[in-house]
N, C-alpha and C. Protein backbone atom coordinates (compact mmCIF):
# COMPACT_ATOMS: atom_id res chain seq x y z
N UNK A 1 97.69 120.32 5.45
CA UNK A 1 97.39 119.06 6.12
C UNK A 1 95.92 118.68 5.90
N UNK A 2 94.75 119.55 5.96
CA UNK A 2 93.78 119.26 5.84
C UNK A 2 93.39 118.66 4.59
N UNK A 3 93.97 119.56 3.57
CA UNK A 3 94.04 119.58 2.14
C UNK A 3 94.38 118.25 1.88
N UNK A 4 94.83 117.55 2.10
CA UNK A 4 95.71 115.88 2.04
C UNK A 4 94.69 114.71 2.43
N UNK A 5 93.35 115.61 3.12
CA UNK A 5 92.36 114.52 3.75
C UNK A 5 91.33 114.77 2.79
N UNK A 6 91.30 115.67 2.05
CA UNK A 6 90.49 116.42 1.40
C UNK A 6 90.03 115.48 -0.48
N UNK A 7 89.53 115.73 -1.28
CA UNK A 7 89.25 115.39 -2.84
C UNK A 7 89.75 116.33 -3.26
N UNK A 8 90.16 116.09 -4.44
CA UNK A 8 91.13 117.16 -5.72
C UNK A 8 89.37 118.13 -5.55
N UNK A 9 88.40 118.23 -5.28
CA UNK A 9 87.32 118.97 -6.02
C UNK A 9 87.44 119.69 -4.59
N UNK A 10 87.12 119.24 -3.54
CA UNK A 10 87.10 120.03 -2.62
C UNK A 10 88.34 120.84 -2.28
N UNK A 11 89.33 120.47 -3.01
CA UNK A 11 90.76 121.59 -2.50
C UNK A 11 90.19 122.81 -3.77
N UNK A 12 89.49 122.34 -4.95
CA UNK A 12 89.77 123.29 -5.75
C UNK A 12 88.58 124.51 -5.48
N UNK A 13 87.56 123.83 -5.21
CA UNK A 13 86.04 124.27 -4.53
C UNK A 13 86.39 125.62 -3.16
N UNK A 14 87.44 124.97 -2.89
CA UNK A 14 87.48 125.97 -1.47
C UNK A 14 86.46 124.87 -0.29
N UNK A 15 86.56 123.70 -0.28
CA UNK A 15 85.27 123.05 0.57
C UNK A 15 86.01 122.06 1.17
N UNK A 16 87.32 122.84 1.80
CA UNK A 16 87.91 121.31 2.31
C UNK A 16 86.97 120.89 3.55
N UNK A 17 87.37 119.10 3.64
CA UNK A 17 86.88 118.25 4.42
C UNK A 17 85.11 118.36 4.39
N UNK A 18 84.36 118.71 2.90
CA UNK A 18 83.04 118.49 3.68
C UNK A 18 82.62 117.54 2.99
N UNK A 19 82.95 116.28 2.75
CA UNK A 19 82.81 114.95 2.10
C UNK A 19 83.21 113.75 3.81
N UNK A 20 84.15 114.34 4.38
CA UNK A 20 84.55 113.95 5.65
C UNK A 20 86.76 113.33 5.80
N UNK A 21 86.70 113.12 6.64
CA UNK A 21 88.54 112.70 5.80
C UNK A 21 88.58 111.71 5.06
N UNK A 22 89.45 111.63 4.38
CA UNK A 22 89.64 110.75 3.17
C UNK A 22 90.64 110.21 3.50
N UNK A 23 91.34 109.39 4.20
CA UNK A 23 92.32 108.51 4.37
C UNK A 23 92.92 107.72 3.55
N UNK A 24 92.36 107.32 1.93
CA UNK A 24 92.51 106.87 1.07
C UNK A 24 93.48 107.52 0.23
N UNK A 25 93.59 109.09 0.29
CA UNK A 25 94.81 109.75 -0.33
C UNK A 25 96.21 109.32 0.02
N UNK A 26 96.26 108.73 1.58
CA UNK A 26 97.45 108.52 1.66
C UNK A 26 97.59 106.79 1.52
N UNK A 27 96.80 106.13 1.87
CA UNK A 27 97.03 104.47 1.04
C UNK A 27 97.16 104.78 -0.50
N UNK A 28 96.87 105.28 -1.39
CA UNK A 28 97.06 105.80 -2.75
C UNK A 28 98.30 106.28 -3.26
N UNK A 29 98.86 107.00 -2.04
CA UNK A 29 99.95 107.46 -1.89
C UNK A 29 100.96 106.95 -2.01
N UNK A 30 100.86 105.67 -1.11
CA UNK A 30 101.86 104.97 -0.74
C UNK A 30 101.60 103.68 -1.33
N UNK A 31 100.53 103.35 -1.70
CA UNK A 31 100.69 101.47 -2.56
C UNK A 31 100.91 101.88 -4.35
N UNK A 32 100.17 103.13 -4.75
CA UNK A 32 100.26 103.02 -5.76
C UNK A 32 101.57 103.80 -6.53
N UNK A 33 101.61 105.21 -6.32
CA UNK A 33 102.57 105.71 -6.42
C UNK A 33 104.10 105.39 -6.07
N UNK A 34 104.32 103.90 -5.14
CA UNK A 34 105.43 103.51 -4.63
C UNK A 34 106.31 104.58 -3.44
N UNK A 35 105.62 105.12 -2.94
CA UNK A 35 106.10 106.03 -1.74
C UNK A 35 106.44 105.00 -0.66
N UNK A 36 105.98 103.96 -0.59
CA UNK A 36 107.32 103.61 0.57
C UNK A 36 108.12 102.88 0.14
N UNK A 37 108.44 102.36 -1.34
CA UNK A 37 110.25 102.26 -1.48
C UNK A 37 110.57 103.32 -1.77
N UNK A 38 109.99 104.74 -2.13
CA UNK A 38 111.02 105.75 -1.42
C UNK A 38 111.31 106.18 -0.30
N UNK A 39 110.44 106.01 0.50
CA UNK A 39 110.37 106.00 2.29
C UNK A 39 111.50 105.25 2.56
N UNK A 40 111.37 103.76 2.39
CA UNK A 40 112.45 102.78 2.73
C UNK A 40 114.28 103.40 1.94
N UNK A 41 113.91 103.52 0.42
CA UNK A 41 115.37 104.29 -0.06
C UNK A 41 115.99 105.52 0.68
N UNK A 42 115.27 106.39 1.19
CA UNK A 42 115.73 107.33 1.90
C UNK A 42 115.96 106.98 3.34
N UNK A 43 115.36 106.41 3.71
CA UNK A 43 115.74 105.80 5.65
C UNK A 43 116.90 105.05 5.67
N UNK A 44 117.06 104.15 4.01
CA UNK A 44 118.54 103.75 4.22
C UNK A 44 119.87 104.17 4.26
N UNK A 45 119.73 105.59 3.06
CA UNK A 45 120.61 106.38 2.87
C UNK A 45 120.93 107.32 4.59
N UNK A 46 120.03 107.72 5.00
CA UNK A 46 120.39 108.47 6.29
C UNK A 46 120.86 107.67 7.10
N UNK A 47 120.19 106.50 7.60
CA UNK A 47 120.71 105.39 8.55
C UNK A 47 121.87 104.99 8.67
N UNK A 48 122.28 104.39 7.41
CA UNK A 48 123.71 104.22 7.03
C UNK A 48 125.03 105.30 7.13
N UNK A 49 124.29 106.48 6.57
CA UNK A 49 125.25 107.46 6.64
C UNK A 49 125.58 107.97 7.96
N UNK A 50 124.48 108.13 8.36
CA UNK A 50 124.56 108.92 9.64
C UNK A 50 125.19 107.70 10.76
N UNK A 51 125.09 106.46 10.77
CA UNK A 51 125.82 105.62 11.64
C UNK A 51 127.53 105.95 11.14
N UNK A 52 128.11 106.20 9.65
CA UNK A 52 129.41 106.01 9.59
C UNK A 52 129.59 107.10 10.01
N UNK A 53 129.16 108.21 9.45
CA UNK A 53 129.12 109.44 10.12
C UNK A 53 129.61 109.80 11.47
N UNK A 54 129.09 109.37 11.97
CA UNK A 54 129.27 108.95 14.07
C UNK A 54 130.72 108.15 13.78
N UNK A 55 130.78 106.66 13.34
CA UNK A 55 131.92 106.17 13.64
C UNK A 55 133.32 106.69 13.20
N UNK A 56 133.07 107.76 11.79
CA UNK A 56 134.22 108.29 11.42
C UNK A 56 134.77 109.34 12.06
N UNK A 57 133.38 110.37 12.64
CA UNK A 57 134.14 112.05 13.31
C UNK A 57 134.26 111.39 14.72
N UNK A 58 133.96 110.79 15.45
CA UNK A 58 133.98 110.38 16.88
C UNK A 58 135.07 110.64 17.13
N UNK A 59 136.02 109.33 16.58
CA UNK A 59 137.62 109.12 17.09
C UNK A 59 138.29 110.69 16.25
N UNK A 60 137.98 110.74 15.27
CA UNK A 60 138.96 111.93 15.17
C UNK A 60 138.15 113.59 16.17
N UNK A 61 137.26 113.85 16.23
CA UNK A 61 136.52 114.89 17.17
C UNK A 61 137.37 114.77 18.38
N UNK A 62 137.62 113.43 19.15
CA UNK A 62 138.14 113.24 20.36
C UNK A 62 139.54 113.11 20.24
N UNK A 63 140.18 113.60 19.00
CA UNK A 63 141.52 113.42 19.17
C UNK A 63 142.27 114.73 18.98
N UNK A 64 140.97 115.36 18.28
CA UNK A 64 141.57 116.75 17.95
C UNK A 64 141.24 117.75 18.94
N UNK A 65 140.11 117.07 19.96
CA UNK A 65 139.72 118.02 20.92
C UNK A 65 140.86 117.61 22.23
N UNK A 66 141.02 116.76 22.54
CA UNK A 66 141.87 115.95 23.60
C UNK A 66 143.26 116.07 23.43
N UNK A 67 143.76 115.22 22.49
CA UNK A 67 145.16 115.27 22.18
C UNK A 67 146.16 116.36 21.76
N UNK A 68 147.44 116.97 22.45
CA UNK A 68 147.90 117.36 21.30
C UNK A 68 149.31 117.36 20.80
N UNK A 69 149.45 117.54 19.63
CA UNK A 69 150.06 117.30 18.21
C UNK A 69 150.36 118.25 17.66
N UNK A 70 151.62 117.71 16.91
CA UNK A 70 151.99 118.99 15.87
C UNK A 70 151.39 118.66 14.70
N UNK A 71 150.48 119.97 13.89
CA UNK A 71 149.64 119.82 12.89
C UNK A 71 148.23 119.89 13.12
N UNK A 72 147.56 119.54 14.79
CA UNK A 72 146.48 119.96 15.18
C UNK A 72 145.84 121.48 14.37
N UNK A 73 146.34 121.98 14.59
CA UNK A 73 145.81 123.20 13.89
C UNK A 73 145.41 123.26 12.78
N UNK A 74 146.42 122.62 12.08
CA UNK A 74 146.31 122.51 10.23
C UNK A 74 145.43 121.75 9.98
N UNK A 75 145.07 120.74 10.67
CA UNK A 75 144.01 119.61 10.56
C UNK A 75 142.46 120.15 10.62
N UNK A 76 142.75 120.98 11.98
CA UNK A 76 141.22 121.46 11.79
C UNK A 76 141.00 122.81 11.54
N UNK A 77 141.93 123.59 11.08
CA UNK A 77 141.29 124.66 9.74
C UNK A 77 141.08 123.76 8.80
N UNK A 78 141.90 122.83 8.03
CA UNK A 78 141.24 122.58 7.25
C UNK A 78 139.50 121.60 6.99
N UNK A 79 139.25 121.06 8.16
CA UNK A 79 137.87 120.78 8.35
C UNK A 79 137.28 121.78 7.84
N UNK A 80 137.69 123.30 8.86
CA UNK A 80 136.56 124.56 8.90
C UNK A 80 136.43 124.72 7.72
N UNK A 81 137.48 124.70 6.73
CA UNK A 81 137.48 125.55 5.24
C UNK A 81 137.09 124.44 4.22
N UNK A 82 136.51 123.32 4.65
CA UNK A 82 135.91 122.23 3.90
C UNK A 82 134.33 122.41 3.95
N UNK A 83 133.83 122.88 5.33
CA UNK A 83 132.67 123.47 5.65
C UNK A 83 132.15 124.94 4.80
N UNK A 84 133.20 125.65 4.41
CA UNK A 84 132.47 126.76 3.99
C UNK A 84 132.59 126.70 1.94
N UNK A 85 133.02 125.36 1.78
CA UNK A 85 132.98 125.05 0.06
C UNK A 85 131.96 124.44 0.03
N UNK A 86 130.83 125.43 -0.90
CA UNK A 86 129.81 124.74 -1.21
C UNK A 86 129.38 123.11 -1.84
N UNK A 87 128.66 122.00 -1.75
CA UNK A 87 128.74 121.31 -1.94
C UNK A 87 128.29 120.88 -3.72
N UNK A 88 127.39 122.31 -4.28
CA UNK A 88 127.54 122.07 -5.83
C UNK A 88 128.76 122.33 -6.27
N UNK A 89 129.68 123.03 -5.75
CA UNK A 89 131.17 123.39 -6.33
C UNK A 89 131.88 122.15 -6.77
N UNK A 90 131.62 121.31 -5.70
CA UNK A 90 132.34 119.94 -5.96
C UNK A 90 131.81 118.47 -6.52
N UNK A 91 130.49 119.12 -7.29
CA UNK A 91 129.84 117.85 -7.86
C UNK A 91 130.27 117.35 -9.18
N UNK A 92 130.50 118.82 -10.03
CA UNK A 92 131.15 118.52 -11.15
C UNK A 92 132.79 117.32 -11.36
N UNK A 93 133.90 117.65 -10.50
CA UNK A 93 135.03 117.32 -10.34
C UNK A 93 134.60 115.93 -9.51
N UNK A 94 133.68 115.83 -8.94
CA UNK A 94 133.32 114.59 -7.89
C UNK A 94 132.75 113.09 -8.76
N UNK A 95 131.92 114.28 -9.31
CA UNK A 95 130.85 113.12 -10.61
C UNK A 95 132.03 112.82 -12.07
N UNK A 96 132.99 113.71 -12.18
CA UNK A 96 134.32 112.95 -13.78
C UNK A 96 134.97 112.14 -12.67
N UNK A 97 135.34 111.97 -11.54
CA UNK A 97 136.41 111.14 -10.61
C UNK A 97 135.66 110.00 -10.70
N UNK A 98 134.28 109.63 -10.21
CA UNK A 98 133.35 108.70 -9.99
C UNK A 98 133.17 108.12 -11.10
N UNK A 99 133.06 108.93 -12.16
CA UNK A 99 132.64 107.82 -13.67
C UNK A 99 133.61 107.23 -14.16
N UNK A 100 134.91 107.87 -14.52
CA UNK A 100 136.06 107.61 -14.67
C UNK A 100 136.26 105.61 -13.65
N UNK A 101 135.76 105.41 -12.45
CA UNK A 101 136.41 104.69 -11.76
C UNK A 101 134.74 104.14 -11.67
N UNK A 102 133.72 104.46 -12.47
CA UNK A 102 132.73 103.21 -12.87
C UNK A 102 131.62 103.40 -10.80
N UNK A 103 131.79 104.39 -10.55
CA UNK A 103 131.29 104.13 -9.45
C UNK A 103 129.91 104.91 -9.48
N UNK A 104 129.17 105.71 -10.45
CA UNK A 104 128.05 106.37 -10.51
C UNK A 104 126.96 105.18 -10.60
N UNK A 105 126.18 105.92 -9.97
CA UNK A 105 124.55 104.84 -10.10
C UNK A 105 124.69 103.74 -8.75
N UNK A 106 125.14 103.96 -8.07
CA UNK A 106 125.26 102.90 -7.01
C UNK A 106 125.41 103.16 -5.36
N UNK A 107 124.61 102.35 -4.86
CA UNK A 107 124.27 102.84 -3.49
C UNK A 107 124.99 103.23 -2.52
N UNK A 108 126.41 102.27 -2.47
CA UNK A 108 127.58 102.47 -1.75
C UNK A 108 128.03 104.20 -1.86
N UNK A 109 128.52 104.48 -3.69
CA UNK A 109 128.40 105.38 -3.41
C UNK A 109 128.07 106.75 -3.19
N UNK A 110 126.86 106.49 -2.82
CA UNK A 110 125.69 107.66 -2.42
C UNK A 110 126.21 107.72 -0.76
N UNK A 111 126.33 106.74 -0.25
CA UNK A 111 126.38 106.84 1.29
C UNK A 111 127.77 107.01 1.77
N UNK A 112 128.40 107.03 0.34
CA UNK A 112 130.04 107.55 0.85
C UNK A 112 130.32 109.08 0.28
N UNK A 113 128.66 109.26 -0.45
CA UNK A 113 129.27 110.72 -1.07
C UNK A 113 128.42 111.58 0.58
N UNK A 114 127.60 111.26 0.93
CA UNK A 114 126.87 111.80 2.42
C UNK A 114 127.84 111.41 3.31
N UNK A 115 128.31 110.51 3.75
CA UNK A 115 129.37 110.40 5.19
C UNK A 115 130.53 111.22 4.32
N UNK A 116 131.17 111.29 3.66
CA UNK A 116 132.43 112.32 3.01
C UNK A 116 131.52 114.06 3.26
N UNK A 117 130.52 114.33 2.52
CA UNK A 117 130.29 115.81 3.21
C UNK A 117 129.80 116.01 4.15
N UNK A 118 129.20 115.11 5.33
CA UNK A 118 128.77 115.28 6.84
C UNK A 118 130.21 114.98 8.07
N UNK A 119 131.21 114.43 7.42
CA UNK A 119 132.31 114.49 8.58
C UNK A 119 133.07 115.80 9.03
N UNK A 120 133.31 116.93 8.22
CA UNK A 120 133.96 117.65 8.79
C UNK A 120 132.86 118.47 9.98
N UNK A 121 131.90 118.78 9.31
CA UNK A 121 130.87 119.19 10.30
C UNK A 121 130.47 118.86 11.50
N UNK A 122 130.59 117.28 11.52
CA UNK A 122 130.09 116.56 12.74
C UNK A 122 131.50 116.78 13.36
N UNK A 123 133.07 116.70 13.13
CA UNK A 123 133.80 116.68 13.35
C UNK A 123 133.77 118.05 14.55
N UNK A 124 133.95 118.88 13.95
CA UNK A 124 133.85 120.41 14.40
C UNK A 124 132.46 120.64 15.63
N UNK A 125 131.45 120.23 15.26
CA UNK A 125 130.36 120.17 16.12
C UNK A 125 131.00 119.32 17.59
N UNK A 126 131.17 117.92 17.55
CA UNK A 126 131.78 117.17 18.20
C UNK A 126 132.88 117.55 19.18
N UNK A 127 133.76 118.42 18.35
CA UNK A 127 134.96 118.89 19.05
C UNK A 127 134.90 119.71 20.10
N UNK A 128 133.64 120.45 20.59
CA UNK A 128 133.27 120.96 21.37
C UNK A 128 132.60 120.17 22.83
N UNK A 129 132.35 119.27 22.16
CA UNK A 129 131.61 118.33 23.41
C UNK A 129 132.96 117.54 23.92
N UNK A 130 133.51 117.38 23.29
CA UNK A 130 134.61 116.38 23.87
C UNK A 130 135.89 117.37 24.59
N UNK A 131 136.18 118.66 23.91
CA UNK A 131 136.52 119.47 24.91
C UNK A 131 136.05 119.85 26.17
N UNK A 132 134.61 119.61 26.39
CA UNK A 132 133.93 120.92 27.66
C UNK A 132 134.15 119.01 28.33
N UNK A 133 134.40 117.43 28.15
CA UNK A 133 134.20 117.06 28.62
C UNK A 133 135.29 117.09 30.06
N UNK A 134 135.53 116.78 31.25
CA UNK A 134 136.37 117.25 32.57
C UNK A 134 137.93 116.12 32.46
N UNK A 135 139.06 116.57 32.32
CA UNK A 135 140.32 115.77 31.63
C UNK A 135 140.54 114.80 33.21
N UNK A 136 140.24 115.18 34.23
CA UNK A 136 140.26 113.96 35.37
C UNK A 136 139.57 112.99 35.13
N UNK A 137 138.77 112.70 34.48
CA UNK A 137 137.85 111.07 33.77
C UNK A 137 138.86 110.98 33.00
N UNK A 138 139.67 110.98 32.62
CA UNK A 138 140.25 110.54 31.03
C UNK A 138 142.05 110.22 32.05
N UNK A 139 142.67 110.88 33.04
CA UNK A 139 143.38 110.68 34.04
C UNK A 139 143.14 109.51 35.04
N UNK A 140 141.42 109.32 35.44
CA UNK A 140 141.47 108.08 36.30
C UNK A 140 141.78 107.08 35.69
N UNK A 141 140.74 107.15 33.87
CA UNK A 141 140.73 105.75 33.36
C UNK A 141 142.38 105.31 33.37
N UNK A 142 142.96 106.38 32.59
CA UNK A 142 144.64 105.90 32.37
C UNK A 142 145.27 105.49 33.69
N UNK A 143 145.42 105.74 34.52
CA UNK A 143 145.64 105.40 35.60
C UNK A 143 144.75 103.68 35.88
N UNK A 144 143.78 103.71 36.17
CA UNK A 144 143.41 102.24 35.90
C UNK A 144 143.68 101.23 34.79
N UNK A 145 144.62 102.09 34.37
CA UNK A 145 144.67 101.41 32.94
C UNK A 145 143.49 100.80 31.77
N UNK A 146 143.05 101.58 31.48
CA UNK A 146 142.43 101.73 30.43
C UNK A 146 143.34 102.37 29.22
N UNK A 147 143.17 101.31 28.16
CA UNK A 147 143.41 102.34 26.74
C UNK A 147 142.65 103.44 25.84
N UNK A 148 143.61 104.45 25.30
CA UNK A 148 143.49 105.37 24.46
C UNK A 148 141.64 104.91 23.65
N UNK A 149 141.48 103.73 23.32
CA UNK A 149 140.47 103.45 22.78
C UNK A 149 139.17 102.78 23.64
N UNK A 150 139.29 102.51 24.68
CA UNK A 150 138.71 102.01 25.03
C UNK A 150 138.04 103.57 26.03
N UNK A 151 138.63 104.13 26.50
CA UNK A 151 138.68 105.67 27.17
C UNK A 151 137.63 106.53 26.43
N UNK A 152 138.12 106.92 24.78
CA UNK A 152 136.77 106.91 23.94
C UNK A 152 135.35 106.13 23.99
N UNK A 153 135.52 104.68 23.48
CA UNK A 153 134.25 104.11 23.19
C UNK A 153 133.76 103.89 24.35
N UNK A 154 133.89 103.90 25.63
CA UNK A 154 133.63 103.30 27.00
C UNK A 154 132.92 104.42 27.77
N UNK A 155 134.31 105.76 27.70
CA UNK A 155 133.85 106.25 28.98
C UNK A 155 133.31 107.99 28.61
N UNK A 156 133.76 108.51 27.29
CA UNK A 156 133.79 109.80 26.47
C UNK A 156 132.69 109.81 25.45
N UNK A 157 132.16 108.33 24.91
CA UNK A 157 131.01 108.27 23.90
C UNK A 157 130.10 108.67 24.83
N UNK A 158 129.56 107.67 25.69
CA UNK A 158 128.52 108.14 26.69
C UNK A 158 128.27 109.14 27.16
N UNK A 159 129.70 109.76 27.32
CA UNK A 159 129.25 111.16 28.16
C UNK A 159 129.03 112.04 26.99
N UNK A 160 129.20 112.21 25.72
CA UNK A 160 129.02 112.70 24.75
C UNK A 160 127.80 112.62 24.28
N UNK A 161 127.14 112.21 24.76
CA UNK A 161 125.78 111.22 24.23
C UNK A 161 124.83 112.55 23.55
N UNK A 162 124.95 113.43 24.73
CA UNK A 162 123.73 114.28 24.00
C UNK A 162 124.27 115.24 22.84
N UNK A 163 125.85 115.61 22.46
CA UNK A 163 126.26 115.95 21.65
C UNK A 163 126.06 115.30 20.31
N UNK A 164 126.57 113.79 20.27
CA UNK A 164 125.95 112.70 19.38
C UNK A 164 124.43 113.04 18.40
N UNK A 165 123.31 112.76 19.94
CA UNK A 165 122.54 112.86 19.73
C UNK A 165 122.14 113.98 18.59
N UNK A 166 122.43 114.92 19.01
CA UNK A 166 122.31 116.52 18.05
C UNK A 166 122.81 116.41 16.62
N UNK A 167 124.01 116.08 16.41
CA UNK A 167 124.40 115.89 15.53
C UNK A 167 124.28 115.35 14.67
N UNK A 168 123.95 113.98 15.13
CA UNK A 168 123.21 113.20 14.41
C UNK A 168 121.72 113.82 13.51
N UNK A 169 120.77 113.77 14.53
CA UNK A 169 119.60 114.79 14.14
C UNK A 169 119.66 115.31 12.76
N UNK A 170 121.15 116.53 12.83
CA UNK A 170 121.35 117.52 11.82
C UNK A 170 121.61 116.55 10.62
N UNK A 171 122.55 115.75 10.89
CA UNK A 171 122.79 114.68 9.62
C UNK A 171 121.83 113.51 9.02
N UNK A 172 120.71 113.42 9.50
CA UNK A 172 120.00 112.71 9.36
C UNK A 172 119.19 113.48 8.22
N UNK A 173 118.32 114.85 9.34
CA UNK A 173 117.69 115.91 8.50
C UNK A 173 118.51 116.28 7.19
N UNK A 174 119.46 116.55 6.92
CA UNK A 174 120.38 117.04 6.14
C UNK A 174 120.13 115.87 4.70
N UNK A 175 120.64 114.67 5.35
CA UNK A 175 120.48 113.90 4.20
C UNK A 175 119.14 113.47 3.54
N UNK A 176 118.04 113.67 4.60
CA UNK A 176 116.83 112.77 4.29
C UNK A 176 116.15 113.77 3.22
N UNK A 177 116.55 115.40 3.52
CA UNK A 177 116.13 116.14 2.80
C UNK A 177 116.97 116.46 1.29
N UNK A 178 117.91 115.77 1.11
CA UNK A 178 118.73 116.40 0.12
C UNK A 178 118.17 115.41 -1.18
N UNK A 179 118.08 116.28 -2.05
CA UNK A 179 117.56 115.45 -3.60
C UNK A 179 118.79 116.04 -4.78
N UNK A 180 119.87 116.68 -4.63
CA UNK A 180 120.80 117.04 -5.71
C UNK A 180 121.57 116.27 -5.84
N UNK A 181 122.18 115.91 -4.62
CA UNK A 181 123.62 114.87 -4.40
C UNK A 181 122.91 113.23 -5.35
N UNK A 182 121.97 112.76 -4.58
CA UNK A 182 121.03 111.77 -5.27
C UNK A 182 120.68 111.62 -6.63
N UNK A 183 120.58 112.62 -7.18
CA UNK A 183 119.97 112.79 -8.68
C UNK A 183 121.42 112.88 -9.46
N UNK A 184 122.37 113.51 -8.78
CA UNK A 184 123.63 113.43 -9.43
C UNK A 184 124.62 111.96 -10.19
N UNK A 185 124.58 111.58 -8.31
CA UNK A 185 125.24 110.42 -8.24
C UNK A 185 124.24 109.16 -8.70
N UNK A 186 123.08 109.01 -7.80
CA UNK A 186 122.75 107.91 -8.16
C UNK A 186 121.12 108.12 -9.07
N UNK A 187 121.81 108.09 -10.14
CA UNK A 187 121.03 108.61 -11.31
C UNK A 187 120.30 107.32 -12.18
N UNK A 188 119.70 106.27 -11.02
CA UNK A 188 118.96 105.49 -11.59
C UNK A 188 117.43 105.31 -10.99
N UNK A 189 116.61 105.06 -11.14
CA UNK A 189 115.23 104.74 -10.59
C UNK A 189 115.13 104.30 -9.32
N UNK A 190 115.64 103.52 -9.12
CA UNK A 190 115.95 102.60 -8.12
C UNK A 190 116.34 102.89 -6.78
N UNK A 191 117.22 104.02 -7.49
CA UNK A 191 118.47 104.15 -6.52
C UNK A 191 117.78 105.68 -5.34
């Protein structure tokens, strides 16, 4: 950190900060080098993702934790065993599907290749909060008549909130830090 306030002579000198801080390394940083349209390219990719992210595991988290069904089970082993396949395993077979159908180099899908490997996770994470949530809230609403969906987005998101919250976090961090998936898929300058 200091080193960043510092001159290339004084990091090499061993003399950090005795010129005083240099604040100019990071305007340099960022007007010339173009660091904040990568700032801005990466805040979009997480933002985006991490909002579908939320809207895709939500309803299914709360259906697999709440409801049940024949096939529940099968549904979410197979989440778990989607979680433990590494994500270079599937870049090769991911990136001939994508070119084949003209979809490499493009933003959409970068943020569908991040919400596709952050749902089972958030899914599974999720499924725990919506279980420990108390099944008499989910009994009054029906009884007042409230619907199946409205029971979710109304009265189970909220109370979920700090589960959300977390999860999110992880998917945010996850994506903002990832540079393989990016370089794979969207293999243009720009992008």
């Amino acid at each position: 950190l200091l080193a960043s306030f510092s001159s290339t002579r004084e990091i090499f000198t061993n003399t950090i900060l005795a010129s005083g801080w240099l604040f100019e390394n990071y305007v340099k940083a960022w007007t010339t080098n173009n660091l904040s349209w990568y700032f801005l390219n990466s805040l979009f990719y997480a933002s985006f993702s991490c909002s579908g992210v939320i809207f895709i595991a939500s309803p299914a988290a709360y259906v697999l934790a709440r409801k049940v069904f024949r096939g529940r089970g099968v549904i979410t082993r197979s989440f778990l065993i989607t979680m433990v396949i590494p994500s270079v395993m599937i870049v090769v077979p991911m990136y001939s599907i994508l070119a084949q159908a003209g979809l490499v180099g493009n933003r959409f899908t970068l943020v569908i290749m991040y919400i596709s490997s952050l749902v089972p996770f958030t899914i599974f994470f999720l499924m725990g909060f919506f279980a420990s949530l108390p099944s008499a809230i989910e009994e009054a609403a029906t009884v007042d008549g409230c619907s199946q969906g409205r029971i979710l987005w109304q009265i189970y998101m909220p109370m979920a909130q700090p589960g959300i919250i977390t999860v999110t976090i992880f998917n945010f961090m996850n994506i903002w830090n990832d540079y393989f998936i990016s370089l794979v898929f969207g293999n243009k300058q720009e992008l």
